[in-house]
PDB file of N, CA and C in Angstrom:
ATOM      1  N   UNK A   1      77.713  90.251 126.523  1.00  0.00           N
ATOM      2  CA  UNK A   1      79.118  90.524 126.760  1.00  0.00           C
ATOM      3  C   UNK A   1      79.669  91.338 125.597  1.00  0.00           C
ATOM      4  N   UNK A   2      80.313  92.279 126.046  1.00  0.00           N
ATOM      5  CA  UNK A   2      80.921  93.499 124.815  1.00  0.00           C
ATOM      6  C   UNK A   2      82.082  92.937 125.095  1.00  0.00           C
ATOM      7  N   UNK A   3      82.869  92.854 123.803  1.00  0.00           N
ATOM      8  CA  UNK A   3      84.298  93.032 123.755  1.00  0.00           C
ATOM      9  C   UNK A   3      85.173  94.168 122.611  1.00  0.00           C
ATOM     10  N   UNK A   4      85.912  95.032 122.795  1.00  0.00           N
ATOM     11  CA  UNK A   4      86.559  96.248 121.696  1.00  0.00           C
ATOM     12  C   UNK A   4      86.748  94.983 120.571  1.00  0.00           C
ATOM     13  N   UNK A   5      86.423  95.883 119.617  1.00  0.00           N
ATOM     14  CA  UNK A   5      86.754  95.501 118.403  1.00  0.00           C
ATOM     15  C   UNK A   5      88.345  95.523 117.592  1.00  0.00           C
ATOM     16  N   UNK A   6      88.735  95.393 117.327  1.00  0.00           N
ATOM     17  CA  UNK A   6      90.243  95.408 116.993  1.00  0.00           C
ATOM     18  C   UNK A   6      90.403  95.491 115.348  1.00  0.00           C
ATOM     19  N   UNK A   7      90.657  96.294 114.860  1.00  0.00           N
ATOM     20  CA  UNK A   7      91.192  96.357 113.476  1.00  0.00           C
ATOM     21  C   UNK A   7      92.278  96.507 112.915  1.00  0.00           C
ATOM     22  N   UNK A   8      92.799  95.904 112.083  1.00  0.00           N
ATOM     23  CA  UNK A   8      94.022  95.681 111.875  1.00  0.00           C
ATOM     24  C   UNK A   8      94.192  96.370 110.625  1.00  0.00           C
ATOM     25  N   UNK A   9      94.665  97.428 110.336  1.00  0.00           N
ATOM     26  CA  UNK A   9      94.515  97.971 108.921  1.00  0.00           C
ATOM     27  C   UNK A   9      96.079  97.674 107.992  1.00  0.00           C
ATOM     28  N   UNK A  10      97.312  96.957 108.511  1.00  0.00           N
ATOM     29  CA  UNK A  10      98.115  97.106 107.869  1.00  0.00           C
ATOM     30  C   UNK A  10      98.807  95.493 108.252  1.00  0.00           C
ATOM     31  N   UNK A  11      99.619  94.725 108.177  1.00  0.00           N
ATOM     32  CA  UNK A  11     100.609  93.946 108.874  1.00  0.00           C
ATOM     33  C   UNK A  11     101.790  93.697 108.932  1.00  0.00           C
ATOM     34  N   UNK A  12     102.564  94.912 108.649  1.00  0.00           N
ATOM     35  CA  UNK A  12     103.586  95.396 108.519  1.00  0.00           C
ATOM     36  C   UNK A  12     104.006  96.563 108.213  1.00  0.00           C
ATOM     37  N   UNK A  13     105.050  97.448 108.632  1.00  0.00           N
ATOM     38  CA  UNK A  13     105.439  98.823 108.731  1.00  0.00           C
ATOM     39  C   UNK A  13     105.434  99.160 106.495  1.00  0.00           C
ATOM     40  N   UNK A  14     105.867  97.782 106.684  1.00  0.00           N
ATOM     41  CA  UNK A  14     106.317  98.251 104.824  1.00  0.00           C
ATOM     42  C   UNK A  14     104.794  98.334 104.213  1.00  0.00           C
ATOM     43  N   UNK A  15     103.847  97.240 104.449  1.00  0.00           N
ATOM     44  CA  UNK A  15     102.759  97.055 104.007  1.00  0.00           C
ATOM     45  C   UNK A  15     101.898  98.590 104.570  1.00  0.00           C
ATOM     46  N   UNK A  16     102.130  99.177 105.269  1.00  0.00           N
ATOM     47  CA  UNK A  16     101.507 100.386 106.007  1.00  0.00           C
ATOM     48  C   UNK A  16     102.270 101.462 104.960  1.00  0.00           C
ATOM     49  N   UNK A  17     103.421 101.939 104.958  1.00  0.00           N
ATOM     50  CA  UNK A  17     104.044 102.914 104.319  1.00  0.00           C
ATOM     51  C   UNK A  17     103.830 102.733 102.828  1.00  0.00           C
ATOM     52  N   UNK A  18     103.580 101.137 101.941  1.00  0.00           N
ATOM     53  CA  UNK A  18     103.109 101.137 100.568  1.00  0.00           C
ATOM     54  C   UNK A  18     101.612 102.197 100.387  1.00  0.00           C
ATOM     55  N   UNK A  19     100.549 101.987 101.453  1.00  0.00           N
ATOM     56  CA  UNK A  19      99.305 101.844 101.863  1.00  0.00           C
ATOM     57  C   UNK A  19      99.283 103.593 101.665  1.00  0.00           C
ATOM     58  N   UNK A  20     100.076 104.037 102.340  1.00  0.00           N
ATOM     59  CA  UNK A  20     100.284 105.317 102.618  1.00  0.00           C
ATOM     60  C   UNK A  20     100.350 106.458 101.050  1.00  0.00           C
ATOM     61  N   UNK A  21     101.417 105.741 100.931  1.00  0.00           N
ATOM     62  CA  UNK A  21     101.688 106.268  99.337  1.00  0.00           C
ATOM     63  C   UNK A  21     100.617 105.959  98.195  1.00  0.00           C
ATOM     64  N   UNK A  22     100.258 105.284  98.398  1.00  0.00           N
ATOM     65  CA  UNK A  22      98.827 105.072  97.555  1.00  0.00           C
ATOM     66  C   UNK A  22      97.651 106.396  98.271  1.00  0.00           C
ATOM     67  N   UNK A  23      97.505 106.371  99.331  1.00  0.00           N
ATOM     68  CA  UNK A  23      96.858 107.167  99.635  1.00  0.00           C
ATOM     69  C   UNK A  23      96.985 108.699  99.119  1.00  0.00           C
ATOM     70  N   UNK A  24      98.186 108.867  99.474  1.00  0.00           N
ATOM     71  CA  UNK A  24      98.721 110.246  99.036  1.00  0.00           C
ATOM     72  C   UNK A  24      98.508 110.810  97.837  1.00  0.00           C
ATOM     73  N   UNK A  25      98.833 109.794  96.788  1.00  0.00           N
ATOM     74  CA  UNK A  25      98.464 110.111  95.461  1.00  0.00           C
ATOM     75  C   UNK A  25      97.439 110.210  94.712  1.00  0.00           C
ATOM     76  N   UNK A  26      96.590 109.467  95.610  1.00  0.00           N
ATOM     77  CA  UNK A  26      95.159 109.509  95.432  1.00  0.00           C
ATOM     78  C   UNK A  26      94.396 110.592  95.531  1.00  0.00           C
ATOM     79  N   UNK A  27      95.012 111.002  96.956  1.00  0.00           N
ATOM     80  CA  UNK A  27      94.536 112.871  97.330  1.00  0.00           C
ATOM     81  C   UNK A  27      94.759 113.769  96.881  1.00  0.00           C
ATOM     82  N   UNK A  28      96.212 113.672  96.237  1.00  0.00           N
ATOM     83  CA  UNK A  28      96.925 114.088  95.144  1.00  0.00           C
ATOM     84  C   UNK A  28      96.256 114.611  93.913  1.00  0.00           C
ATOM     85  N   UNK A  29      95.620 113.500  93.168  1.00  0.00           N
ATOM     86  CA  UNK A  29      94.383 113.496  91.935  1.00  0.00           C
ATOM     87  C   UNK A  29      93.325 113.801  92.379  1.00  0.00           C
ATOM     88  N   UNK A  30      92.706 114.263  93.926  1.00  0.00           N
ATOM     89  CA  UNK A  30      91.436 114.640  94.145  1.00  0.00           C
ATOM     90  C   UNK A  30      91.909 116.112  94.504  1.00  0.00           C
ATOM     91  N   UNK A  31      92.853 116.507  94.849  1.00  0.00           N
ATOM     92  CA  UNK A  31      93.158 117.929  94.216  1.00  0.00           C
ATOM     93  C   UNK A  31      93.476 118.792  93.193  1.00  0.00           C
ATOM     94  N   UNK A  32      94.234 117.485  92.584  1.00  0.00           N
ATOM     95  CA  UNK A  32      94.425 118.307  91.118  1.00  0.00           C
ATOM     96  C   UNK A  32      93.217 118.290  90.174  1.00  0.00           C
ATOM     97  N   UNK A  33      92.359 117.406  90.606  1.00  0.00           N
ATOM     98  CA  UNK A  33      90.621 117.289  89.777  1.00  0.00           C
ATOM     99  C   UNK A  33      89.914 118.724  90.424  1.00  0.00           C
ATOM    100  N   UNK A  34      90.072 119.198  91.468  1.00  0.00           N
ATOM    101  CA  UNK A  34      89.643 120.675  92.016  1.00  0.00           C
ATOM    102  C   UNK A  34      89.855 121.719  91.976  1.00  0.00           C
ATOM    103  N   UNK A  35      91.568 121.339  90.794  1.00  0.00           N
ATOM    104  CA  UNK A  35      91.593 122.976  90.542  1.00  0.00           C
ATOM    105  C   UNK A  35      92.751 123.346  91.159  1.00  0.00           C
ATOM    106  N   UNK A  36      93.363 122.559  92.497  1.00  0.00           N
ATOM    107  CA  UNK A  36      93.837 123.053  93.976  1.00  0.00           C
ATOM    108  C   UNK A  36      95.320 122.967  93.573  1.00  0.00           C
ATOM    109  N   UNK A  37      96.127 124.423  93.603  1.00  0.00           N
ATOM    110  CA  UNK A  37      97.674 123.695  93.280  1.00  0.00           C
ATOM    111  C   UNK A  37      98.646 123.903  94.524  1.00  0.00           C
ATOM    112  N   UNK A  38      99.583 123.449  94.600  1.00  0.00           N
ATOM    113  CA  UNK A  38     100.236 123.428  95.571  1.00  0.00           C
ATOM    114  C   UNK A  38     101.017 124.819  95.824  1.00  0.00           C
ATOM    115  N   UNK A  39     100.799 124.796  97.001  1.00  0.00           N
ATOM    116  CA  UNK A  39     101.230 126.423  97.105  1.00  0.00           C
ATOM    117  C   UNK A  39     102.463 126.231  98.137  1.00  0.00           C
ATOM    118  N   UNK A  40     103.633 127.243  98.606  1.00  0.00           N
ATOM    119  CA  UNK A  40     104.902 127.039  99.613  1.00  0.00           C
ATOM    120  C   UNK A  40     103.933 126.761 100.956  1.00  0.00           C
ATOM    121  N   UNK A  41     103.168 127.259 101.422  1.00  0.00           N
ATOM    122  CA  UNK A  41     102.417 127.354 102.774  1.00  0.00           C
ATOM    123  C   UNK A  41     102.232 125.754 102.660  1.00  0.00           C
ATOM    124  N   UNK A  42     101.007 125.702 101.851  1.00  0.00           N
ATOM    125  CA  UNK A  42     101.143 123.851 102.024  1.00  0.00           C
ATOM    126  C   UNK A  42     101.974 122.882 102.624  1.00  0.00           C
ATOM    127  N   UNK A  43     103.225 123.157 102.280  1.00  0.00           N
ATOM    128  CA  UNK A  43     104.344 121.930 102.621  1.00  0.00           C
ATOM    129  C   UNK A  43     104.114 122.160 104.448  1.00  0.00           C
ATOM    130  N   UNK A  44     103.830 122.964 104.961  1.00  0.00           N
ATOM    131  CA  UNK A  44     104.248 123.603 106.384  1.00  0.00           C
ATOM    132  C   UNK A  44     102.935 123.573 107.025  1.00  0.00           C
ATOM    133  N   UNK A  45     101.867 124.071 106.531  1.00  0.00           N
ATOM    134  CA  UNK A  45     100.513 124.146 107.429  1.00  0.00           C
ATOM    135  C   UNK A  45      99.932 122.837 107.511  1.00  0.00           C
ATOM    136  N   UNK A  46      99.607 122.390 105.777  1.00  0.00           N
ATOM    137  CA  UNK A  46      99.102 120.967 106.344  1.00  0.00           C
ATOM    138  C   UNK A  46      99.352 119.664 106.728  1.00  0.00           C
ATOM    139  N   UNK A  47     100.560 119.574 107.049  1.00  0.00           N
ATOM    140  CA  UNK A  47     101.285 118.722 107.644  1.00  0.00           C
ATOM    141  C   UNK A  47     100.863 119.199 109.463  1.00  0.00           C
ATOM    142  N   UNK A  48     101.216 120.291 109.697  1.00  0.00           N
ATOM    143  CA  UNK A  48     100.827 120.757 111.306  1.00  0.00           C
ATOM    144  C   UNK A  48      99.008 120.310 111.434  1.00  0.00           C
ATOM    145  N   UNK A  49      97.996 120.981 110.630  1.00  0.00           N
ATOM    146  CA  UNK A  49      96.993 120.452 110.788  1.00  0.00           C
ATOM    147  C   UNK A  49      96.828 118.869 111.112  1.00  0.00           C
ATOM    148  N   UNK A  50      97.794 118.578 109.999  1.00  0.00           N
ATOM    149  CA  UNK A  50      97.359 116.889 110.130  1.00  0.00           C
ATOM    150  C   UNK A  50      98.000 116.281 111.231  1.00  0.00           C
ATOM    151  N   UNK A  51      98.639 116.846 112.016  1.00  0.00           N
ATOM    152  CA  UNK A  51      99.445 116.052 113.014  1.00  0.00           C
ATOM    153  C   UNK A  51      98.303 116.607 114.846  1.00  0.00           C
ATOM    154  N   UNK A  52      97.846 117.845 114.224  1.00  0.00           N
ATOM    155  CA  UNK A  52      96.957 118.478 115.568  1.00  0.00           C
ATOM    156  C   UNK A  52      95.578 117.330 115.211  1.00  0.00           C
ATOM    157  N   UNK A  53      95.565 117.459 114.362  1.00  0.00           N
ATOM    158  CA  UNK A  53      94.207 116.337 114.060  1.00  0.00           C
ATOM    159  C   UNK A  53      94.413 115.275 115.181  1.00  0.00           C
ATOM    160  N   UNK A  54      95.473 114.281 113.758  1.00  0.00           N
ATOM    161  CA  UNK A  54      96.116 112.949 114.600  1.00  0.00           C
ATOM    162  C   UNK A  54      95.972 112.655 116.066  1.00  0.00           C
ATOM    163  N   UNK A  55      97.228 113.734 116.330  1.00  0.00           N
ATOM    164  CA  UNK A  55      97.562 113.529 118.319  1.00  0.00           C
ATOM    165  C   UNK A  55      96.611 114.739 118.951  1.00  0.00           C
ATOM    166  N   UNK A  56      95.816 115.343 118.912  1.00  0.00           N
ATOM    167  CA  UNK A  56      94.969 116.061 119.672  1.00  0.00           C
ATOM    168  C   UNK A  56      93.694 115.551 119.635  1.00  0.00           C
ATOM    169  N   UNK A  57      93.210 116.143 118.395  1.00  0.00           N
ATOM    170  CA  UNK A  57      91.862 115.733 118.543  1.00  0.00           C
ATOM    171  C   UNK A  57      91.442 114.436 118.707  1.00  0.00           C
ATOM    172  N   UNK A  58      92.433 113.217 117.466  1.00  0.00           N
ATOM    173  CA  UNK A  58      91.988 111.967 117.840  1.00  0.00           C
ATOM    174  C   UNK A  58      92.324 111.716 118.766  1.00  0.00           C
ATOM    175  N   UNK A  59      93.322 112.530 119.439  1.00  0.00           N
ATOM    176  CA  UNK A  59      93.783 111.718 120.999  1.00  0.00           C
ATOM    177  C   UNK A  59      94.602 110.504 120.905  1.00  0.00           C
ATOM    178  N   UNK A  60      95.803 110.875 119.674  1.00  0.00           N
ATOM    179  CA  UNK A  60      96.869 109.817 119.377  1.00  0.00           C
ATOM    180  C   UNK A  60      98.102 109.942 120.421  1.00  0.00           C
ATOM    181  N   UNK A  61      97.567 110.874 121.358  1.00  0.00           N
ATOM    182  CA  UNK A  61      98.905 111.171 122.358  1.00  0.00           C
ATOM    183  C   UNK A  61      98.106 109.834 123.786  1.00  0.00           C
ATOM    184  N   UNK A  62      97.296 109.307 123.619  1.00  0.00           N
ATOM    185  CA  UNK A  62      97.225 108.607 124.599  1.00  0.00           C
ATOM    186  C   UNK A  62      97.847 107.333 124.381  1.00  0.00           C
ATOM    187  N   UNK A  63      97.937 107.130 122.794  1.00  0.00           N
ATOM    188  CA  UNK A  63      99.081 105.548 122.725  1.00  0.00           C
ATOM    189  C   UNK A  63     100.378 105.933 123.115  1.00  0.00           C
ATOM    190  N   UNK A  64     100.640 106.953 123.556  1.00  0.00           N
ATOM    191  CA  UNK A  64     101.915 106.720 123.876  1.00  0.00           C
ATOM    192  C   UNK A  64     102.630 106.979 122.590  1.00  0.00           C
ATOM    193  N   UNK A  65     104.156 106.800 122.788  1.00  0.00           N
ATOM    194  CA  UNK A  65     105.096 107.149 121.458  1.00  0.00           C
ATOM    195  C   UNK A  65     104.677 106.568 120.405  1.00  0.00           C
ATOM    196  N   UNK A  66     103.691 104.962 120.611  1.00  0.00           N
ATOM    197  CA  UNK A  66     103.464 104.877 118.975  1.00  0.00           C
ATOM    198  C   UNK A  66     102.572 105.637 118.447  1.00  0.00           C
ATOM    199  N   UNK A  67     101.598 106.049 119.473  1.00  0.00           N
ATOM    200  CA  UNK A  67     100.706 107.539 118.965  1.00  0.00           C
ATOM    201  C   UNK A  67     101.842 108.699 118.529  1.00  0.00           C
ATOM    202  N   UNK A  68     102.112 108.776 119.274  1.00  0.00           N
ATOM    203  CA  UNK A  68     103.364 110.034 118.530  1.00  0.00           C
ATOM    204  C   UNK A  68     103.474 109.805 117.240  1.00  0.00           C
ATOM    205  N   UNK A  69     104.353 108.457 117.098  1.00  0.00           N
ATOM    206  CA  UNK A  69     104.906 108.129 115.574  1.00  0.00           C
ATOM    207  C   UNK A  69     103.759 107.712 114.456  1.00  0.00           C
ATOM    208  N   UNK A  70     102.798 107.188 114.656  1.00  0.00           N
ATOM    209  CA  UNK A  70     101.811 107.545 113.869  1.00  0.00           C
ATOM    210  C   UNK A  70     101.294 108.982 113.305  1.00  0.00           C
ATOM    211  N   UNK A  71     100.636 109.714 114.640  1.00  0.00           N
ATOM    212  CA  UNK A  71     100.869 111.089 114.436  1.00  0.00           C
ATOM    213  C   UNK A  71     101.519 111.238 113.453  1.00  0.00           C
ATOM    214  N   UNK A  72     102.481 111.935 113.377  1.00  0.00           N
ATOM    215  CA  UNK A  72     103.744 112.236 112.931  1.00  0.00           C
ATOM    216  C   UNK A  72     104.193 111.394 111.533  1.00  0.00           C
ATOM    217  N   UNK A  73     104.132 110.688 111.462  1.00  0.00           N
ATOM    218  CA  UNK A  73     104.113 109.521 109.556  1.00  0.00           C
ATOM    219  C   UNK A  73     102.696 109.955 109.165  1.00  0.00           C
ATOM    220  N   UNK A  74     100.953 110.045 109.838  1.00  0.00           N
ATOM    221  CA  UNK A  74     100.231 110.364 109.035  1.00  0.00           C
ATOM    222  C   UNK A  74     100.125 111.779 108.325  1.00  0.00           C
ATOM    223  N   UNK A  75     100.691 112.666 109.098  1.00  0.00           N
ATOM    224  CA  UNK A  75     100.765 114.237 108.758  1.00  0.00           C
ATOM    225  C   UNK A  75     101.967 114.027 108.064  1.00  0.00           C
ATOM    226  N   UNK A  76     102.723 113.602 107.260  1.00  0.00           N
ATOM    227  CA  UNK A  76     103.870 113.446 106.362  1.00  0.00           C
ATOM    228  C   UNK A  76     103.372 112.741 105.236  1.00  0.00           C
ATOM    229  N   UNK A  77     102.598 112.140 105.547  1.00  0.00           N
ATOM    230  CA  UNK A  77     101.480 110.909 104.414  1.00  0.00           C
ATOM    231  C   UNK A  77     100.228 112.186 104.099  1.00  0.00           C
ATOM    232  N   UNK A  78      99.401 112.111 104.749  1.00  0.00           N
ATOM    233  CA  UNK A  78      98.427 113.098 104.696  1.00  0.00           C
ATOM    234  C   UNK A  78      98.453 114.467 104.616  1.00  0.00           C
ATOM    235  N   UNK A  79      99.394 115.125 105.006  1.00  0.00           N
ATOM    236  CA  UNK A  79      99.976 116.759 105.018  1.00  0.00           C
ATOM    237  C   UNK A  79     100.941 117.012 103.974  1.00  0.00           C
ATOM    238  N   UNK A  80     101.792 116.189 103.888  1.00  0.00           N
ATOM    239  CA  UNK A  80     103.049 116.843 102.840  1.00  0.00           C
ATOM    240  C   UNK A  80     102.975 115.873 102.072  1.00  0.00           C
ATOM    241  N   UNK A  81     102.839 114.815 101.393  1.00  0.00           N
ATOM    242  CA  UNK A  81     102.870 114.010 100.430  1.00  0.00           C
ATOM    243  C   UNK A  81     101.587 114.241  99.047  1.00  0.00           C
ATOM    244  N   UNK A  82     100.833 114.956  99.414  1.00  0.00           N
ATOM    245  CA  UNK A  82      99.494 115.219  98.543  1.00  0.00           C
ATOM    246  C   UNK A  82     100.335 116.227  97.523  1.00  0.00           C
ATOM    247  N   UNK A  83     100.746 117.579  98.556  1.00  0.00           N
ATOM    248  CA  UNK A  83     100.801 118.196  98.052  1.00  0.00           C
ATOM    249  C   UNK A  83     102.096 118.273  97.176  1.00  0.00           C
ATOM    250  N   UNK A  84     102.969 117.219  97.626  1.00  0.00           N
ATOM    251  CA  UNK A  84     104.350 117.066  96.683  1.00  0.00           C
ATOM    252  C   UNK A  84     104.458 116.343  95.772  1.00  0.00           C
ATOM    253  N   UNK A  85     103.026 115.388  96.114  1.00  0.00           N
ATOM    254  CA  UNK A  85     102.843 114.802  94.664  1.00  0.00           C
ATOM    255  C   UNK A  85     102.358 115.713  93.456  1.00  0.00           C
ATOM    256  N   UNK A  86     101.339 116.566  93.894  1.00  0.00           N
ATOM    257  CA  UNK A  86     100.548 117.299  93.369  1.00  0.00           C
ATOM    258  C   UNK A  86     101.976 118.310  92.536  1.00  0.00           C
ATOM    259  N   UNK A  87     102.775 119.139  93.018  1.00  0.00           N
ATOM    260  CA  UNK A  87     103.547 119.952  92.925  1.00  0.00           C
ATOM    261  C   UNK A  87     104.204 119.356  91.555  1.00  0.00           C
ATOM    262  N   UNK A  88     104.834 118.019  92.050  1.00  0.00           N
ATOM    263  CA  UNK A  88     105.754 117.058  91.013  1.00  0.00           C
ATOM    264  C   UNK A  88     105.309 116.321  89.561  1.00  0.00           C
ATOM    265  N   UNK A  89     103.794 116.543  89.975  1.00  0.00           N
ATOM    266  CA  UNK A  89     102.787 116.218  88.448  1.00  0.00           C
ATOM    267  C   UNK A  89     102.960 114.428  88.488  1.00  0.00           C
ATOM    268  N   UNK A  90     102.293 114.067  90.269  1.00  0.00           N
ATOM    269  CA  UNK A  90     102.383 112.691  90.046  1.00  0.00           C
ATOM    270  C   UNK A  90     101.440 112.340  91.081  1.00  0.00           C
ATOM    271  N   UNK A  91     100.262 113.277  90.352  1.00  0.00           N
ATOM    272  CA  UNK A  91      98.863 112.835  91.029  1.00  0.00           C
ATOM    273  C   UNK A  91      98.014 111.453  90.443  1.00  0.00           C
ATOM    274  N   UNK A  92      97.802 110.755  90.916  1.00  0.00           N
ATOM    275  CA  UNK A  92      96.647 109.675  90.448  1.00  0.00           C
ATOM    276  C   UNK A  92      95.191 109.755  90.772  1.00  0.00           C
ATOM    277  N   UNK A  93      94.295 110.028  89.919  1.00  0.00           N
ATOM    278  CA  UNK A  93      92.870 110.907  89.898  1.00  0.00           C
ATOM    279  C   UNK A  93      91.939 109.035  90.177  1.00  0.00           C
TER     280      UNK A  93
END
């Protein structure tokens, strides 16, 4: 008997958005360790990448609006937060 596996990566919106910001800054210091600086395009492209990722490719448009809103908070977490940390000199390597 198979049953889906279920993972729970957060248990709360606040505990998810702390989670987030840690992340960011993290990516943050793995760009600024590469050299990589934040450029105007950044704020705008990789936020769109990260949201075509999200709801296309992963196919976050099949949850429905909370796919949307995931979508959409990870490409703001993952797309524009790296690089505004990076920009602001508040990368963590």
């Amino acid at each position: 008997m198979s049953e889906p596996l279920l993972h729970y990566n957060y248990a709360s919106w606040r505990q998810f958005h702390i989670k987030q910001k840690t992340y960011a800054r993290y990516e943050a210091g793995i760009l600024q360790a590469r050299g990589i600086r934040a450029q105007p395009h950044n704020f705008v492209l990789q936020p769109l990448r990260e949201f075509r990722r999200r709801y296309l490719t992963l196919k976050g448009y099949r949850d429905g609006t909370r796919g949307l809103s995931l979508a959409l908070m990870l490409a703001w977490y993952y797309g524009f937060m790296p690089y505004w940390d990076l920009a602001r000199g508040r990368a963590n390597g």
